[in-house]
PDB file of N, CA and C in Angstrom:
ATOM      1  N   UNK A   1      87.927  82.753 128.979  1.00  0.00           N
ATOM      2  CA  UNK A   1      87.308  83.979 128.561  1.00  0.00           C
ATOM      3  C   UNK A   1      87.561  84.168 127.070  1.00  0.00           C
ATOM      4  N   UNK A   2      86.636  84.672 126.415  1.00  0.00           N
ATOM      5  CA  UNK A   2      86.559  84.429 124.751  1.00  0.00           C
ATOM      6  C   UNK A   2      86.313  86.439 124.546  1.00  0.00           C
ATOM      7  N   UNK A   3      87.078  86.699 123.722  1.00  0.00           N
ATOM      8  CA  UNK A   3      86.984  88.269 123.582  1.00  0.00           C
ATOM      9  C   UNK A   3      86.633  88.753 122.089  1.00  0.00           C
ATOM     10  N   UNK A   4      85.541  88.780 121.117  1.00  0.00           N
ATOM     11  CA  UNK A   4      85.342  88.980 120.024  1.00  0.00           C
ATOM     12  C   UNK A   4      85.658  90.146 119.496  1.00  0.00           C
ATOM     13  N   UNK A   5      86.501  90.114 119.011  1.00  0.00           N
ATOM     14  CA  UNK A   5      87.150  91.211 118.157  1.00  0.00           C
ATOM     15  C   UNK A   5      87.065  91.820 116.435  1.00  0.00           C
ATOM     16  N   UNK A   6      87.023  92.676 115.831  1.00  0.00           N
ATOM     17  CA  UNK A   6      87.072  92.949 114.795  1.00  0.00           C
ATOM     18  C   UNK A   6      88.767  93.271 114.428  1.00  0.00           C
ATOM     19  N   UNK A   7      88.951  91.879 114.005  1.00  0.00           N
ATOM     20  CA  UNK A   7      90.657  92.768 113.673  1.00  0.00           C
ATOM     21  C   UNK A   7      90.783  93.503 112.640  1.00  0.00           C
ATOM     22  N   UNK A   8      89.790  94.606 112.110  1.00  0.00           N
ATOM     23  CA  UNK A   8      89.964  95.490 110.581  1.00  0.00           C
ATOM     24  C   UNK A   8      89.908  96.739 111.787  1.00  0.00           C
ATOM     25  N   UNK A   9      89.440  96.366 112.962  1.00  0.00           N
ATOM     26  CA  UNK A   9      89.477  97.950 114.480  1.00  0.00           C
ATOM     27  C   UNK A   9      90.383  97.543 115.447  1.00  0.00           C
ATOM     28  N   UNK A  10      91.284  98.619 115.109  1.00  0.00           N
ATOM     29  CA  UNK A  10      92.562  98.887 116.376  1.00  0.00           C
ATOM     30  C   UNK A  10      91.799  98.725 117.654  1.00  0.00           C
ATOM     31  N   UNK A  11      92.904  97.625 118.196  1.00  0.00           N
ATOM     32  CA  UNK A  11      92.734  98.205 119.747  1.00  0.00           C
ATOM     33  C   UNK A  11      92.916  99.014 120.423  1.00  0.00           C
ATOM     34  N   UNK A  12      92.682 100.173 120.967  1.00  0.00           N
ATOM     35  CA  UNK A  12      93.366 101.029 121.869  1.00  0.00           C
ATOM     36  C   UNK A  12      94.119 101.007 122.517  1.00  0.00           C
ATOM     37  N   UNK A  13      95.345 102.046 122.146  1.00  0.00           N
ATOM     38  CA  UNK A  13      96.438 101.629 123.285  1.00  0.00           C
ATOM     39  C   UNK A  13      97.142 100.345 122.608  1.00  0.00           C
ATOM     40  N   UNK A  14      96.926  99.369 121.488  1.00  0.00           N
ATOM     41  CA  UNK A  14      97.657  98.705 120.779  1.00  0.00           C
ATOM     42  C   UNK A  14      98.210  98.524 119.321  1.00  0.00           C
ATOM     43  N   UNK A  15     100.040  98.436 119.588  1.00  0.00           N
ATOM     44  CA  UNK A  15     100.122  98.557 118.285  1.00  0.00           C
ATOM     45  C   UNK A  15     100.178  97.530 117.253  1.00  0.00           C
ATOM     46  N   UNK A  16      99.342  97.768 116.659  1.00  0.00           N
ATOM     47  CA  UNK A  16      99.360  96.364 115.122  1.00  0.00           C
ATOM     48  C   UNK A  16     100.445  95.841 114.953  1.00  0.00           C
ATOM     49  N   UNK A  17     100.284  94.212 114.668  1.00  0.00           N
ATOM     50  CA  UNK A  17     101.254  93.396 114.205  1.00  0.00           C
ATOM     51  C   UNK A  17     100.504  92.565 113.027  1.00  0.00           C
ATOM     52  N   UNK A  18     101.685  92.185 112.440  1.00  0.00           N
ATOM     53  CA  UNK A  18     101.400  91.558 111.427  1.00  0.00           C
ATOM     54  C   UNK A  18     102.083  90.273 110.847  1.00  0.00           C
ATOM     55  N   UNK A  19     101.403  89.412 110.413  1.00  0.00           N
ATOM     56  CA  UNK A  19     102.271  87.984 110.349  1.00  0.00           C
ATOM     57  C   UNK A  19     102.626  88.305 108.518  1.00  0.00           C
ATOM     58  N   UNK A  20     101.651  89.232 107.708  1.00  0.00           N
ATOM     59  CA  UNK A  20     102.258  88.787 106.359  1.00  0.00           C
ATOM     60  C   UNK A  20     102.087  90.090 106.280  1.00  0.00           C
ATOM     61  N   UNK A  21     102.402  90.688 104.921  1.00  0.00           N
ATOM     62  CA  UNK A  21     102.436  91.893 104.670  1.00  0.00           C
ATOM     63  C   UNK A  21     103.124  91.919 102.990  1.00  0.00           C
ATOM     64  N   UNK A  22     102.685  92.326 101.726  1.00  0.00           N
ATOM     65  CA  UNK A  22     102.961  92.618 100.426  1.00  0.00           C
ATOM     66  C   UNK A  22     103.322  93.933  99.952  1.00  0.00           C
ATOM     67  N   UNK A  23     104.629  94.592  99.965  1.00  0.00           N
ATOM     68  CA  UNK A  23     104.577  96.029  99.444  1.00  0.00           C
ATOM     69  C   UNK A  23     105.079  95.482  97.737  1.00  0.00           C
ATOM     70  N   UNK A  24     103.867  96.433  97.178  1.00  0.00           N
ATOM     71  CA  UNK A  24     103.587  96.286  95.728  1.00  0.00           C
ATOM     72  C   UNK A  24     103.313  97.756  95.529  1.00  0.00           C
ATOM     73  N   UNK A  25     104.749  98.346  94.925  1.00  0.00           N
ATOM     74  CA  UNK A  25     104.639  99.735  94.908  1.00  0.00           C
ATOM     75  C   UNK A  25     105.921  99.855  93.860  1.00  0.00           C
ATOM     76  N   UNK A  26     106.089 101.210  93.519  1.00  0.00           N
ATOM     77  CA  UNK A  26     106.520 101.486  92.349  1.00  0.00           C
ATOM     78  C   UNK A  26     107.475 102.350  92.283  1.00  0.00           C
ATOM     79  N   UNK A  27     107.887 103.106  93.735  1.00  0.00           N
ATOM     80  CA  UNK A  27     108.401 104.155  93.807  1.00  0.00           C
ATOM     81  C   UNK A  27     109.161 103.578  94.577  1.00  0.00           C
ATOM     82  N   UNK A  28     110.338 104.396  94.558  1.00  0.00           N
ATOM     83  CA  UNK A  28     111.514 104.360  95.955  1.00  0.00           C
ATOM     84  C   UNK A  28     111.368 104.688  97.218  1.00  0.00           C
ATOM     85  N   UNK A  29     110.610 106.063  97.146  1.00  0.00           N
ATOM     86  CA  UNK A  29     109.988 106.530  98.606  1.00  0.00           C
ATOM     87  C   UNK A  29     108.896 105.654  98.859  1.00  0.00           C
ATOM     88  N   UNK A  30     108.412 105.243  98.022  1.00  0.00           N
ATOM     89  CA  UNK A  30     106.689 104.966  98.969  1.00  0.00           C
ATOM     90  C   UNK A  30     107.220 103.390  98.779  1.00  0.00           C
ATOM     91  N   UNK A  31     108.414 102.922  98.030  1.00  0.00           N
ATOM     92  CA  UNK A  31     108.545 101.328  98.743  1.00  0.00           C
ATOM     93  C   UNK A  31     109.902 101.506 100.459  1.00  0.00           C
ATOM     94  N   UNK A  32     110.074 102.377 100.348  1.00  0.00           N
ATOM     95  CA  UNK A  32     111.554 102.592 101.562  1.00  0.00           C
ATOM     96  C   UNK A  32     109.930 102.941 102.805  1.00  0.00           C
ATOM     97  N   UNK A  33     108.840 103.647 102.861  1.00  0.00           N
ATOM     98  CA  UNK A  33     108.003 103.914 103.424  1.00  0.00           C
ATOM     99  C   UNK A  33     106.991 102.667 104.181  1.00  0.00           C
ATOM    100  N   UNK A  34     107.072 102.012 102.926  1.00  0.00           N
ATOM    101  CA  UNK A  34     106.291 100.375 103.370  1.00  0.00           C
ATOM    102  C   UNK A  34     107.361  99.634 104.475  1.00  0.00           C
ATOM    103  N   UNK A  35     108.755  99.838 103.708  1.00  0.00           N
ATOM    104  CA  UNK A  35     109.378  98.860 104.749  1.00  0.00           C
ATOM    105  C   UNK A  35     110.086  99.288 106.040  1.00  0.00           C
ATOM    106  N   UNK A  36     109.491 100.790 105.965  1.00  0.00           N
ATOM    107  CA  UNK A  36     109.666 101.516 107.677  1.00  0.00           C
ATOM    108  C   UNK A  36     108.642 100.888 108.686  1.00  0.00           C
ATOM    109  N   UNK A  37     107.179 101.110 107.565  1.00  0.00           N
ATOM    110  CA  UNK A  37     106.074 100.830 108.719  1.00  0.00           C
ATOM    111  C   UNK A  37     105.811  99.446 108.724  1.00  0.00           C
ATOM    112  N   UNK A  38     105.785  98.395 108.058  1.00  0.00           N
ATOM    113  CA  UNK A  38     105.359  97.213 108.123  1.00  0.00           C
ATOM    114  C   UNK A  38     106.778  96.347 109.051  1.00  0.00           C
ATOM    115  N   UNK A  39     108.008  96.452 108.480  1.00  0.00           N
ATOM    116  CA  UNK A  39     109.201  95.331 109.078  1.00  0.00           C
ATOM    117  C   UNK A  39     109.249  95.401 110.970  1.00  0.00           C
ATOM    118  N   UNK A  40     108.987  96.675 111.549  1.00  0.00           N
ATOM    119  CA  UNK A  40     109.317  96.733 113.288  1.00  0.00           C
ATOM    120  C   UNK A  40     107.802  96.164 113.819  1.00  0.00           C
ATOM    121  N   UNK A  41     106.584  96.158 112.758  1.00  0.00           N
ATOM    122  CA  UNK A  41     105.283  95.431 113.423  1.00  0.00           C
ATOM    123  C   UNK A  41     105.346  94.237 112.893  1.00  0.00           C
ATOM    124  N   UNK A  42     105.986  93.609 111.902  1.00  0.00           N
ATOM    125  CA  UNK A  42     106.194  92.102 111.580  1.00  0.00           C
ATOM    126  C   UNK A  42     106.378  91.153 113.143  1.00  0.00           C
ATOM    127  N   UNK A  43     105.365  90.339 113.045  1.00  0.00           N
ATOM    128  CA  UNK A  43     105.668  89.506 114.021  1.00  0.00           C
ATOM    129  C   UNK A  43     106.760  87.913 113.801  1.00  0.00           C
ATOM    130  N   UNK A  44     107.353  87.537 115.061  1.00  0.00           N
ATOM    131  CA  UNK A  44     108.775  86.635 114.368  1.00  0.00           C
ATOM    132  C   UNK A  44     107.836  85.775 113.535  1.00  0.00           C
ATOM    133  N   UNK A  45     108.737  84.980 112.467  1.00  0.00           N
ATOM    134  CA  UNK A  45     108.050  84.145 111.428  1.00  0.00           C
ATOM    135  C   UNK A  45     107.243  84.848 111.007  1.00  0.00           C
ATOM    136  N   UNK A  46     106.750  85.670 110.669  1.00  0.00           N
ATOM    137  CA  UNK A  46     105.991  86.761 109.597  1.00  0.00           C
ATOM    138  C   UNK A  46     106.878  86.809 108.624  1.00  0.00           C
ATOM    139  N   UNK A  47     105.810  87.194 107.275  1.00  0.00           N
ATOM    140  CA  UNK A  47     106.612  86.834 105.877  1.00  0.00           C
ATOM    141  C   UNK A  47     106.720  88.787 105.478  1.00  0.00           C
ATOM    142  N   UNK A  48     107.757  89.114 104.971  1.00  0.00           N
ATOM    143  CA  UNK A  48     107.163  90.326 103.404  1.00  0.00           C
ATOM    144  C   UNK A  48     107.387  89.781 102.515  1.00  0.00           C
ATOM    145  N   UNK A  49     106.680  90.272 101.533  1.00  0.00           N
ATOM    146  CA  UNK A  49     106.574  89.711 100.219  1.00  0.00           C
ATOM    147  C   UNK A  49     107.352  90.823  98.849  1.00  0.00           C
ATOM    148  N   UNK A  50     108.031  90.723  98.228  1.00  0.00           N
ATOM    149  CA  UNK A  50     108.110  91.747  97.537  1.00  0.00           C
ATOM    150  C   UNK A  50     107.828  91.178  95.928  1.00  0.00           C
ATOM    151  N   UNK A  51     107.237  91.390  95.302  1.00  0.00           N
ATOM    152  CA  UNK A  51     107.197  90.694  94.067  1.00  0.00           C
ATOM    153  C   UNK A  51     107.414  91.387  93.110  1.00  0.00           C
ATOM    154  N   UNK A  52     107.876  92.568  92.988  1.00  0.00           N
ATOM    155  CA  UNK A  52     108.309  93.033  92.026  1.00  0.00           C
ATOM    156  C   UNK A  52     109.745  93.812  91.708  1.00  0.00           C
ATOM    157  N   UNK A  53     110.093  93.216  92.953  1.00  0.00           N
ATOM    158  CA  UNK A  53     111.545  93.141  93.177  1.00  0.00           C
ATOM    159  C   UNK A  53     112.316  92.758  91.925  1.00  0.00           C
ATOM    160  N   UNK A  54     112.509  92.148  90.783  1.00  0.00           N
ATOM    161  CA  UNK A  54     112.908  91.935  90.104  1.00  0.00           C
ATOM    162  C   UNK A  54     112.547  92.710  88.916  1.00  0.00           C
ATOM    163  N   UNK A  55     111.356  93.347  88.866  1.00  0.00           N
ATOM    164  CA  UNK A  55     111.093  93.995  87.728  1.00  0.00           C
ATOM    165  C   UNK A  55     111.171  95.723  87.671  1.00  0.00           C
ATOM    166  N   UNK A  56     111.429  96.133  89.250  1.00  0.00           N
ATOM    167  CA  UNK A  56     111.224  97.458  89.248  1.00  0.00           C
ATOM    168  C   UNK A  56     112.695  97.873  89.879  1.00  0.00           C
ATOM    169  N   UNK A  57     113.233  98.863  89.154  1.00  0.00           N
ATOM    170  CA  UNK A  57     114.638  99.023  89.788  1.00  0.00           C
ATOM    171  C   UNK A  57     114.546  99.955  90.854  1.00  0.00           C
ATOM    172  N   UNK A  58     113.775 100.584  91.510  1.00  0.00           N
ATOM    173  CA  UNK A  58     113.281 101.657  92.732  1.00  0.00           C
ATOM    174  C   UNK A  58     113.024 100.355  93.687  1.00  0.00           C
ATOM    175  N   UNK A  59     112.107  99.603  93.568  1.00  0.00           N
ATOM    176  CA  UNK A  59     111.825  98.879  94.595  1.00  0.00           C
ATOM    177  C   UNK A  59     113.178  98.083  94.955  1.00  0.00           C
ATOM    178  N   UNK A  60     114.034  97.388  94.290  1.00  0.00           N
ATOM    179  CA  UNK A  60     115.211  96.429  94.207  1.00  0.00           C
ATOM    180  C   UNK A  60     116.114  97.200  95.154  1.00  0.00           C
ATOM    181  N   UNK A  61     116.365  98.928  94.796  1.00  0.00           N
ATOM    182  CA  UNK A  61     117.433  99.483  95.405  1.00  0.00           C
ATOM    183  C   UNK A  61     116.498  99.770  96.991  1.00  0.00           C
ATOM    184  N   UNK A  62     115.470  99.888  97.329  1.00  0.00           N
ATOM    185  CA  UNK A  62     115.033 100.262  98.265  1.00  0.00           C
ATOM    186  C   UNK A  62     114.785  98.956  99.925  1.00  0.00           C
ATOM    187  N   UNK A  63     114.677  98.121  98.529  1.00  0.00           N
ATOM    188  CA  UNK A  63     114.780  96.561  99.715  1.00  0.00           C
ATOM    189  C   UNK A  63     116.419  96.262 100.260  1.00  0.00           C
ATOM    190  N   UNK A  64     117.137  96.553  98.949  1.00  0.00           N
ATOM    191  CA  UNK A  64     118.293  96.575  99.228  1.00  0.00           C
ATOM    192  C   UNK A  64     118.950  97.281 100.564  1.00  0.00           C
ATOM    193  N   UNK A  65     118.653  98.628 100.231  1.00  0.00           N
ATOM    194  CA  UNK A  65     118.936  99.926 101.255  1.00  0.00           C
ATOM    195  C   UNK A  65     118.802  99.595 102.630  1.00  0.00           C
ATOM    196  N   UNK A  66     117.238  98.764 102.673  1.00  0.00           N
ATOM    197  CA  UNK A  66     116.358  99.126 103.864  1.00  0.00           C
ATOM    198  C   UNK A  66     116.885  97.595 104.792  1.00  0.00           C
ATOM    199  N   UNK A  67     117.633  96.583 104.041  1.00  0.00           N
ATOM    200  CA  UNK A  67     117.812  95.416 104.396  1.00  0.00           C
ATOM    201  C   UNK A  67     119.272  95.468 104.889  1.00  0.00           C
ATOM    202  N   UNK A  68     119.881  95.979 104.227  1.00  0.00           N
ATOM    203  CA  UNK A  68     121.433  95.973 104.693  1.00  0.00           C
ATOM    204  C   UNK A  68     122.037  96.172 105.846  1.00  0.00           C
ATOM    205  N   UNK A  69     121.155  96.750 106.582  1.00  0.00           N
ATOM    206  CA  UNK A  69     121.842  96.237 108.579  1.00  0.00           C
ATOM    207  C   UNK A  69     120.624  95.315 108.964  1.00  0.00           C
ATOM    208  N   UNK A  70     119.762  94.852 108.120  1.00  0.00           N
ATOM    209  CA  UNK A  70     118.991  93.334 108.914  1.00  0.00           C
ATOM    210  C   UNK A  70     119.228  92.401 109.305  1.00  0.00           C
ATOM    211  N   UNK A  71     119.236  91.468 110.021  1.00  0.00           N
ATOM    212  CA  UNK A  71     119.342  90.099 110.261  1.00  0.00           C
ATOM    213  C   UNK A  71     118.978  88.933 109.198  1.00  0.00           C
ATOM    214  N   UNK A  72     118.176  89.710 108.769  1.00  0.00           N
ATOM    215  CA  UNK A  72     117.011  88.330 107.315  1.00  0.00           C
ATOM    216  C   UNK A  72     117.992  88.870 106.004  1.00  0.00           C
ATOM    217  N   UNK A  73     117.541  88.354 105.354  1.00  0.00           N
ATOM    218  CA  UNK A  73     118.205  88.014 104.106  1.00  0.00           C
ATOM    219  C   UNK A  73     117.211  87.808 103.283  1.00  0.00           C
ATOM    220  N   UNK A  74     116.920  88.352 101.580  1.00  0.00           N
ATOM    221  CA  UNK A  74     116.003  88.161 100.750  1.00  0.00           C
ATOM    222  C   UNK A  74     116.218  86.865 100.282  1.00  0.00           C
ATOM    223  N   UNK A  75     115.009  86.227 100.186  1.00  0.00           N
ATOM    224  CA  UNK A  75     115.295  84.999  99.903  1.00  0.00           C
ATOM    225  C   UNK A  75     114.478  85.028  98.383  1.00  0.00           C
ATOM    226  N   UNK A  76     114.163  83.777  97.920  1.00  0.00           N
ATOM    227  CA  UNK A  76     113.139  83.589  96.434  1.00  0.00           C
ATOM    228  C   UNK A  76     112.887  82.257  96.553  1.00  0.00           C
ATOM    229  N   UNK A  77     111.751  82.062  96.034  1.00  0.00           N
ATOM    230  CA  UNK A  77     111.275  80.883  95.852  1.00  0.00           C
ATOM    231  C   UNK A  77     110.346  81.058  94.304  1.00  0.00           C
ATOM    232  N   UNK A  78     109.621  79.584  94.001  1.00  0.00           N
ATOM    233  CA  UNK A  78     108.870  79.599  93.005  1.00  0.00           C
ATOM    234  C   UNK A  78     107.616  80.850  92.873  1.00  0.00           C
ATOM    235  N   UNK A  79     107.063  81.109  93.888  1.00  0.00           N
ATOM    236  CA  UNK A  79     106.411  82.350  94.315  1.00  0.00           C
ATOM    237  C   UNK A  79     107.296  83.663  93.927  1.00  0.00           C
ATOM    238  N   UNK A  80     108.329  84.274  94.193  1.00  0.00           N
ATOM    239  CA  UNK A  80     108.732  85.379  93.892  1.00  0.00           C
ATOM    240  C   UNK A  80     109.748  85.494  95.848  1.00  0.00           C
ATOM    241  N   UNK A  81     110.203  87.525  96.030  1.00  0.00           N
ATOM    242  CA  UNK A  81     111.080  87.489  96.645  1.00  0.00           C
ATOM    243  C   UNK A  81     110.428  87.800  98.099  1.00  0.00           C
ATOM    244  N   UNK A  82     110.971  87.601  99.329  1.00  0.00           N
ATOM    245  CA  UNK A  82     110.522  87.732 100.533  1.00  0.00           C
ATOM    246  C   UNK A  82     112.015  87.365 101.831  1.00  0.00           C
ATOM    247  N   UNK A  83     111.091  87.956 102.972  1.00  0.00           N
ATOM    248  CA  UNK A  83     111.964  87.991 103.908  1.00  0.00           C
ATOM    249  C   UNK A  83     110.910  87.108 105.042  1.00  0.00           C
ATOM    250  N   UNK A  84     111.484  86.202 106.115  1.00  0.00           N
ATOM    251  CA  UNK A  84     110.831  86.009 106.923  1.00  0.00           C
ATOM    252  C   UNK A  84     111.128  86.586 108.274  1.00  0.00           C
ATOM    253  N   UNK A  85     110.688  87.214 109.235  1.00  0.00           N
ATOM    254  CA  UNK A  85     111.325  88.160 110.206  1.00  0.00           C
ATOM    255  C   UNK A  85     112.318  87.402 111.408  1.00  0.00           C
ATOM    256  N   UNK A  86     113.015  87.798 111.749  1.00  0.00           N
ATOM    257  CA  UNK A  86     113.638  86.704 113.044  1.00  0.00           C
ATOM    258  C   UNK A  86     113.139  87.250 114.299  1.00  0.00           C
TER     259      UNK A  86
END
């Protein structure tokens, strides 16, 4: 059975997951806000991305904050900083 879907329309009754996800934000609240709603719908092996983790000191303290009873660990690569979910 083949079920054609629009994944840009919720399913009913289901909650979104997500394999990648980029918070590119500027603020402390609205980056601590991204990583309320995006990290518990991350699916395992799903990436976040943070890339401006290094340049914005709100975002740095907020990944920090929001990571410190996680399991993952910020990692970096040639790309910039991220977490992959466990």
């Amino acid at each position: 059975m083949y079920i054609k879907h629009d994944s840009t329309i919720p399913i009913p009754g289901e909650e979104p997951a997500f394999s990648f996800a980029e918070i590119v934000v500027d603020k402390f609240r609205t980056a601590m806000a991204a990583w309320e709603y995006f990290y518990p719908k991350m699916l395992k092996g799903g990436s976040i991305t943070v890339p401006e983790y290094d340049s914005c000191v709100d975002i740095k303290r907020a990944t920090n904050e929001f990571l410190n009873d996680k399991p993952e660990k910020l990692e970096t690569n040639e790309n910039g900083w991220f977490i992959v979910k466990q």
